[in-house]
Protein backbone atom coordinates (compact mmCIF):
# COMPACT_ATOMS: atom_id res chain seq x y z
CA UNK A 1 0.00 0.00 0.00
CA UNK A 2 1.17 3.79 -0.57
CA UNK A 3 1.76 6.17 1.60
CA UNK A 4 -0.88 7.85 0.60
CA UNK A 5 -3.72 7.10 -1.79
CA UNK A 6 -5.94 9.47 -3.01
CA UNK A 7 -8.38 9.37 -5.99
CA UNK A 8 -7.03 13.43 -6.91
CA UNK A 9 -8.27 12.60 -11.16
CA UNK A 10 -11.57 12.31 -9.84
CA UNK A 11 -11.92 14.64 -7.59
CA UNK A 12 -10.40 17.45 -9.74
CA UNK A 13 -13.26 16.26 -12.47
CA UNK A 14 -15.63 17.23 -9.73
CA UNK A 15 -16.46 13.55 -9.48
CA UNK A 16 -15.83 13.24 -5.32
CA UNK A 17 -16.23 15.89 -3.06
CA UNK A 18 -16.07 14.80 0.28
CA UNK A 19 -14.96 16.23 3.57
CA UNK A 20 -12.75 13.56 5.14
CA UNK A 21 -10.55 10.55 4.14
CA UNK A 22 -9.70 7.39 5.90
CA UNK A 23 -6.94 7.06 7.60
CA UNK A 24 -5.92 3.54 8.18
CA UNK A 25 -3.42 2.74 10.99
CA UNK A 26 -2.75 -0.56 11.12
CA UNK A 27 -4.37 -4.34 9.75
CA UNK A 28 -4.89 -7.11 12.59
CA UNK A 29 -7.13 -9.89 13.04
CA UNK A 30 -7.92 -9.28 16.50
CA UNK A 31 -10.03 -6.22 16.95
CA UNK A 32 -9.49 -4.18 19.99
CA UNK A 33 -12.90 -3.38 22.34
CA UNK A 34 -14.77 -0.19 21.38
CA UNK A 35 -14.09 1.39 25.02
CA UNK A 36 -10.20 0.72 24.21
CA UNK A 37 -10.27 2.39 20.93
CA UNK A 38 -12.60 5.26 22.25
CA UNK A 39 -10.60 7.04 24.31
CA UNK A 40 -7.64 7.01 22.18
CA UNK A 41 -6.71 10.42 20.44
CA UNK A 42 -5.96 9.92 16.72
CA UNK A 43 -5.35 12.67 14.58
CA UNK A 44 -6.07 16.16 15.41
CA UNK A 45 -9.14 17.39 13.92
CA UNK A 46 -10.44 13.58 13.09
CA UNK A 47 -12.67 11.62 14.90
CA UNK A 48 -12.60 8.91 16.99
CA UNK A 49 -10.14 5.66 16.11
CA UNK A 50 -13.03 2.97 15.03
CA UNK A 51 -12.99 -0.55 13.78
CA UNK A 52 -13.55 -1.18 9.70
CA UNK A 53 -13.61 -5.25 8.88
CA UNK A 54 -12.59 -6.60 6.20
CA UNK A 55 -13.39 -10.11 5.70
CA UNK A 56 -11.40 -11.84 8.61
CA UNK A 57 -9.22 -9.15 9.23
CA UNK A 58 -9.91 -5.64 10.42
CA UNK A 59 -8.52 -1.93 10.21
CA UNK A 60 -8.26 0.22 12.33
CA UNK A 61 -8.92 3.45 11.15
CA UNK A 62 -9.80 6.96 11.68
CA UNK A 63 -11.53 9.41 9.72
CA UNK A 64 -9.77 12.97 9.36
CA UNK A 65 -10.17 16.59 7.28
CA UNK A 66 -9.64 16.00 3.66
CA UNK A 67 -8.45 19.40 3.45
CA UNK A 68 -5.89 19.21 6.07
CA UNK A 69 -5.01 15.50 4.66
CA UNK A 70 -4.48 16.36 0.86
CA UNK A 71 -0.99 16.06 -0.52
CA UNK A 72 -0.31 19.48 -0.90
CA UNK A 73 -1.51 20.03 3.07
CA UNK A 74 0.48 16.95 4.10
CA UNK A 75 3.64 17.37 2.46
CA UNK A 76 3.68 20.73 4.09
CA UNK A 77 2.76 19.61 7.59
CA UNK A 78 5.24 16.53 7.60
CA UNK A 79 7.77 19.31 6.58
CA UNK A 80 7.78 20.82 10.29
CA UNK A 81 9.34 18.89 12.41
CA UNK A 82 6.81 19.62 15.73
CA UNK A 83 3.92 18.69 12.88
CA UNK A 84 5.47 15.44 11.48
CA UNK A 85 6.19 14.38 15.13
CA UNK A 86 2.98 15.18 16.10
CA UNK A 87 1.34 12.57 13.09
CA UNK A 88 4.47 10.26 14.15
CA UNK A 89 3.13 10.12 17.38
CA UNK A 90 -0.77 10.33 16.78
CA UNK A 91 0.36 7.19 14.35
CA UNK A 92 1.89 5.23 16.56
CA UNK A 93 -0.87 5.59 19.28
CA UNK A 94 -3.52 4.30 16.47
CA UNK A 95 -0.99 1.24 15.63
CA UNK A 96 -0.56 0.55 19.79
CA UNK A 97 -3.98 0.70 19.92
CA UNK A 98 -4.41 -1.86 17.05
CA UNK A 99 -1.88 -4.07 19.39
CA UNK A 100 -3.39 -4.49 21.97
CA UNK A 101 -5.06 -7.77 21.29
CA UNK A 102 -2.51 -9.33 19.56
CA UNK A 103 -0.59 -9.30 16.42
CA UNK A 104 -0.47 -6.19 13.74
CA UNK A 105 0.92 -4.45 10.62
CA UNK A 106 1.36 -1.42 10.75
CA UNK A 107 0.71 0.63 7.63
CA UNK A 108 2.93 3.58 7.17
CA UNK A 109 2.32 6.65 8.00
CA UNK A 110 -0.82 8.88 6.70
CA UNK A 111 -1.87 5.99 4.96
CA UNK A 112 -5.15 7.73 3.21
CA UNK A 113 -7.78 5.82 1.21
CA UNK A 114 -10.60 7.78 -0.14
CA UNK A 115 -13.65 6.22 1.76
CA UNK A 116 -14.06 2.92 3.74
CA UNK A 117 -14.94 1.49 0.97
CA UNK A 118 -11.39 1.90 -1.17
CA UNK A 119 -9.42 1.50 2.11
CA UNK A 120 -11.54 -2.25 2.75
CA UNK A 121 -10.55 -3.16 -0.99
CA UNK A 122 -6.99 -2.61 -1.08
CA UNK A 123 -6.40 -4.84 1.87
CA UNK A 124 -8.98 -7.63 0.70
CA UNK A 125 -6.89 -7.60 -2.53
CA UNK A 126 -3.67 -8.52 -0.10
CA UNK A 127 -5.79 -10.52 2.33
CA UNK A 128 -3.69 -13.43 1.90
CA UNK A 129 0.01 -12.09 2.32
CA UNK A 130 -1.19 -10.10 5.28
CA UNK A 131 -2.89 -13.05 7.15
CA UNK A 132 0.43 -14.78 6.48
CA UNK A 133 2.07 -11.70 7.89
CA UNK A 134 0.09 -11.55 11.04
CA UNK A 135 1.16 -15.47 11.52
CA UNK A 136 4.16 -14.92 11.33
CA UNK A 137 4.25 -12.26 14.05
CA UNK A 138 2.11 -13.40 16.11
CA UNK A 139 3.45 -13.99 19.85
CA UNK A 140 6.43 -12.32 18.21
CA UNK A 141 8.09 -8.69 19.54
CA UNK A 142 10.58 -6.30 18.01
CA UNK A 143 14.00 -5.51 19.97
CA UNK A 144 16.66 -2.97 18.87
CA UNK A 145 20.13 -3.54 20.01
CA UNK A 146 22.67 -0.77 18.92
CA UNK A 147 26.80 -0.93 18.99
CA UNK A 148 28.77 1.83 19.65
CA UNK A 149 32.28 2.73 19.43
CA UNK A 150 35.44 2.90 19.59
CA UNK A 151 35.80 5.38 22.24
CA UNK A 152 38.74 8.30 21.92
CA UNK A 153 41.79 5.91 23.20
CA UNK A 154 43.17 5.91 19.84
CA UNK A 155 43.43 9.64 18.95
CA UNK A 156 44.40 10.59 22.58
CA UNK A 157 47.25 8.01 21.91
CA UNK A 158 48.03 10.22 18.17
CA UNK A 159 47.80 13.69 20.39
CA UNK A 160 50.56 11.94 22.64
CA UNK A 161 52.51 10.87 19.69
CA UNK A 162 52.80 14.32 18.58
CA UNK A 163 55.13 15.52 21.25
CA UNK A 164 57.44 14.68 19.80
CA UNK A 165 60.69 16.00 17.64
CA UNK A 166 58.97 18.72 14.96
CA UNK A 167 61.52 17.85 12.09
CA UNK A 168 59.15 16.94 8.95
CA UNK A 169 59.98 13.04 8.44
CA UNK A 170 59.15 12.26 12.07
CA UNK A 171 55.72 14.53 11.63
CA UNK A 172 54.76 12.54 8.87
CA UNK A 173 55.59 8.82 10.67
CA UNK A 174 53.40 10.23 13.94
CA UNK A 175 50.75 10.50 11.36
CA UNK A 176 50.70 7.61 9.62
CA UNK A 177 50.99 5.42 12.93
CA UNK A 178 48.23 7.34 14.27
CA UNK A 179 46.38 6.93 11.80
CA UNK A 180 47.05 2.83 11.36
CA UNK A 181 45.98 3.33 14.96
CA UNK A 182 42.54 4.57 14.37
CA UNK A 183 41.78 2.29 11.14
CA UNK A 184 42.62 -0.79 13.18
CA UNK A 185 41.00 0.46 16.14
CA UNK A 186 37.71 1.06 13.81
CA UNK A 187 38.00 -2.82 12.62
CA UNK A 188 38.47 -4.10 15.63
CA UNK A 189 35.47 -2.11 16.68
CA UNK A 190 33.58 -3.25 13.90
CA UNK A 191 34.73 -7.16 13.80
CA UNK A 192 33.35 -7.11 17.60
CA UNK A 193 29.70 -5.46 16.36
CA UNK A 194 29.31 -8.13 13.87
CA UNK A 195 30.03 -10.70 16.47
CA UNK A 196 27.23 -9.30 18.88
CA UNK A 197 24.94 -9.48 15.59
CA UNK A 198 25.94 -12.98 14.84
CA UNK A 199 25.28 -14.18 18.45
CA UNK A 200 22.26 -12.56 18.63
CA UNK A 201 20.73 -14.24 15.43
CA UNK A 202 20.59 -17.23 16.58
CA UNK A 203 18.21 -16.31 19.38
CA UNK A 204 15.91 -14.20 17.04
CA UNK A 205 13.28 -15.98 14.21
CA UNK A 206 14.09 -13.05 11.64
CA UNK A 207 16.87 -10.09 12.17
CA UNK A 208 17.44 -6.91 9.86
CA UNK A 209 20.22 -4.46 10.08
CA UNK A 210 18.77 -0.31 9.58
CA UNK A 211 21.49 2.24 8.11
CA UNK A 212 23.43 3.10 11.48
CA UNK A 213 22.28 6.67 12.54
CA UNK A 214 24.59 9.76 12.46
CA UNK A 215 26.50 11.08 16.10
CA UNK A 216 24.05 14.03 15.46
CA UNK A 217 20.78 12.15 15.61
CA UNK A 218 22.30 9.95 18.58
CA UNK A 219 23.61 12.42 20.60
CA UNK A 220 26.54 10.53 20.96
CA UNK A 221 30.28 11.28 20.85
CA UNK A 222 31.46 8.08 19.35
CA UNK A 223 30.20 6.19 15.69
CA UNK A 224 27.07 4.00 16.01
CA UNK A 225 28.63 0.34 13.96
CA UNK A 226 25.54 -1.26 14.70
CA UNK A 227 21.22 -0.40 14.58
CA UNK A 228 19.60 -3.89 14.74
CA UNK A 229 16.55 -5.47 15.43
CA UNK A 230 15.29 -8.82 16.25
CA UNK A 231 12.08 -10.57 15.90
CA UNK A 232 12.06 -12.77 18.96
CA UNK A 233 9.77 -15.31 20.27
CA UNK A 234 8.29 -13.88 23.26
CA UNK A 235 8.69 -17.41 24.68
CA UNK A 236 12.60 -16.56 24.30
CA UNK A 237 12.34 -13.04 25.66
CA UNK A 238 14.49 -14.00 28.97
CA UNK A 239 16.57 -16.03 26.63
CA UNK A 240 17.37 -12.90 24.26
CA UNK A 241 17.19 -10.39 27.07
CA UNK A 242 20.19 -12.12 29.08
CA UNK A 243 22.91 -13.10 26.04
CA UNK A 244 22.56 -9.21 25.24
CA UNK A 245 23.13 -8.78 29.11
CA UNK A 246 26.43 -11.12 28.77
CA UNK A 247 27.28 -9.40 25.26
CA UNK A 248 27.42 -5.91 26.67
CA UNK A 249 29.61 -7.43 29.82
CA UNK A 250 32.20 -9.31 27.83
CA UNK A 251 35.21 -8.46 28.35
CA UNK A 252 36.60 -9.30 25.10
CA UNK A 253 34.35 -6.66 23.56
CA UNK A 254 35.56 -4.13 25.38
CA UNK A 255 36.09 -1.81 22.41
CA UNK A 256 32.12 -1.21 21.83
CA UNK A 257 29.43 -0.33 24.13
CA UNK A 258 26.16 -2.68 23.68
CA UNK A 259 22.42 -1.02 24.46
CA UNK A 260 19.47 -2.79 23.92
CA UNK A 261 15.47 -1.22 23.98
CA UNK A 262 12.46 -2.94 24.18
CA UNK A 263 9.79 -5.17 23.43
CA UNK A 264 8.34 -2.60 20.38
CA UNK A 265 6.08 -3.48 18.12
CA UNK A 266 7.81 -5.29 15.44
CA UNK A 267 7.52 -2.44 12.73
CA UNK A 268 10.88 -3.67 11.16
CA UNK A 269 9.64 -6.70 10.33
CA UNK A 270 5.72 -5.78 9.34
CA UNK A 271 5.69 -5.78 5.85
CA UNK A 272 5.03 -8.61 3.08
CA UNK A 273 8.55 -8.73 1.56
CA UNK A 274 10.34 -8.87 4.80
CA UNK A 275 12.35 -11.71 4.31
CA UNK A 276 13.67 -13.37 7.21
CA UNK A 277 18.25 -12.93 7.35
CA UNK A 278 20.02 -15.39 8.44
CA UNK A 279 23.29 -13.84 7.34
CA UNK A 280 24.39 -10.03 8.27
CA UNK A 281 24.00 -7.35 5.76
CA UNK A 282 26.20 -4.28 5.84
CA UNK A 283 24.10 -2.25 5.29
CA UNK A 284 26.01 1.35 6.28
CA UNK A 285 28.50 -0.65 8.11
């Protein structure tokens, strides 16, 4: 499904005129209660979150201002940062909501179908993928581990090195040393994140690698090598939960730092040509 899907030939012939759109959050097969889904906030300016089946499986949707929810409108909203986290978060409360009775797939953000009526055929045409989808994640959660590193050792070790005698050769050997001393100090780094991936994978059903995120977005001093998650069993939770616990206390990785987050809702591995990796990818490694 698109991001957003809009019948704009039509209504530009003067064909549709309406004054909302459906919103669709997420597709599960087990509805949550009316009372759950009443009393939480959507969208601003829509109206309440409400259940729309289709067939076996149900979405749960919302409907919200055509006007403020036309591509134009949206692509300018999503453009502000305190607007797009705003829908991020309004989203993700609609897709929670969806979860709260067991397994769902998230649809991505301001998914928009022009009535209940387009929104119920587009996922009856993918009925069977997506009840193969939920299956699969059912009893299933999401869990992010992230490696960081290496720390500053090795260019407080160059700094040192440069106190040394100024004469132009023995500038040029500090250099190059110091910086054989940072590549090898990266490998090592990076030999000891694909290790933690590698162990991890064998406690996980399905495992994906995301691009690793910058030292602005993290906040962080040092490079992230690693942004994973796992699709774990829940019945393995412990299991998973303690062999990061030993990862991120191993002494032999000492030149990383190991964090883990969770259970989330397994949005990394929600969509129909996810395929399950066995091996690592490296992927902005």
């Amino acid at each position: 499904m698109n991001a957003v899907r809009t019948d704009r030939a039509a209504a530009a012939r003067g064909e549709v005129s309406r004054s909302t759109v459906t919103c669709v959050f997420a597709v599960t097969d087990t509805p949550p209660p009316d009372e759950v889904l009443s009393v939480t906030p959507g969208h601003d300016g829509g109206g309440p979150l409400r259940i729309l089946a289709a067939g076996p499986l149900h979405l749960v949707v919302q409907d919200v201002p055509a006007a403020a929810f036309d591509e134009e409108a949206l692509a300018e909203r999503l453009n502000r940062p305190e607007e797009l986290e705003r829908c991020a978060r309004a989203h993700h409360r609609g897709v929670e909501t969806a979860a709260s009775e067991g397994p769902v797939v998230p649809l991505p953000l301001a998914t928009l179908y022009l009535d209940d009526h387009n929104a119920v055929r587009a996922v009856t045409d993918r009925a069977a993928s997506l009840r193969t989808l939920l299956d699969r994640l059912r009893d299933r959660t999401e869990w992010a581990v992230k490696v960081h590193g290496p720390g500053t050792a090795a260019g407080t070790a160059g700094a040192a090195a440069e106190a040394g005698p100024a004469d132009g050769r023995s500038y040029l050997r500090r250099a190059s040393d110091r910086r054989r001393t940072e590549r090898e100090s990266r490998e090592r780094a990076l030999a000891q994140a694909h290790a933690v991936d590698r162990e991890l994978r064998r406690y996980a059903v399905a495992a994906t690698r995301h691009r690793p995120q910058s030292e602005q977005l993290t906040g962080r001093s040092v490079p992230q090598l690693l942004n994973a998650a796992y699709l774990v069993d829940d019945g393995r939770r412990e299991t998973f939960v303690r062999a990061v616990g030993e990862l991120a206390r191993d002494a032999r990785l000492s030149a990383v730092e190991v964090t883990m987050s969770g259970p989330w809702i397994p949005y990394s591995f929600a969509r129909p040509d996810e395929t399950e990796c066995a091996a690592p990818q490296e992927a902005g490694a």
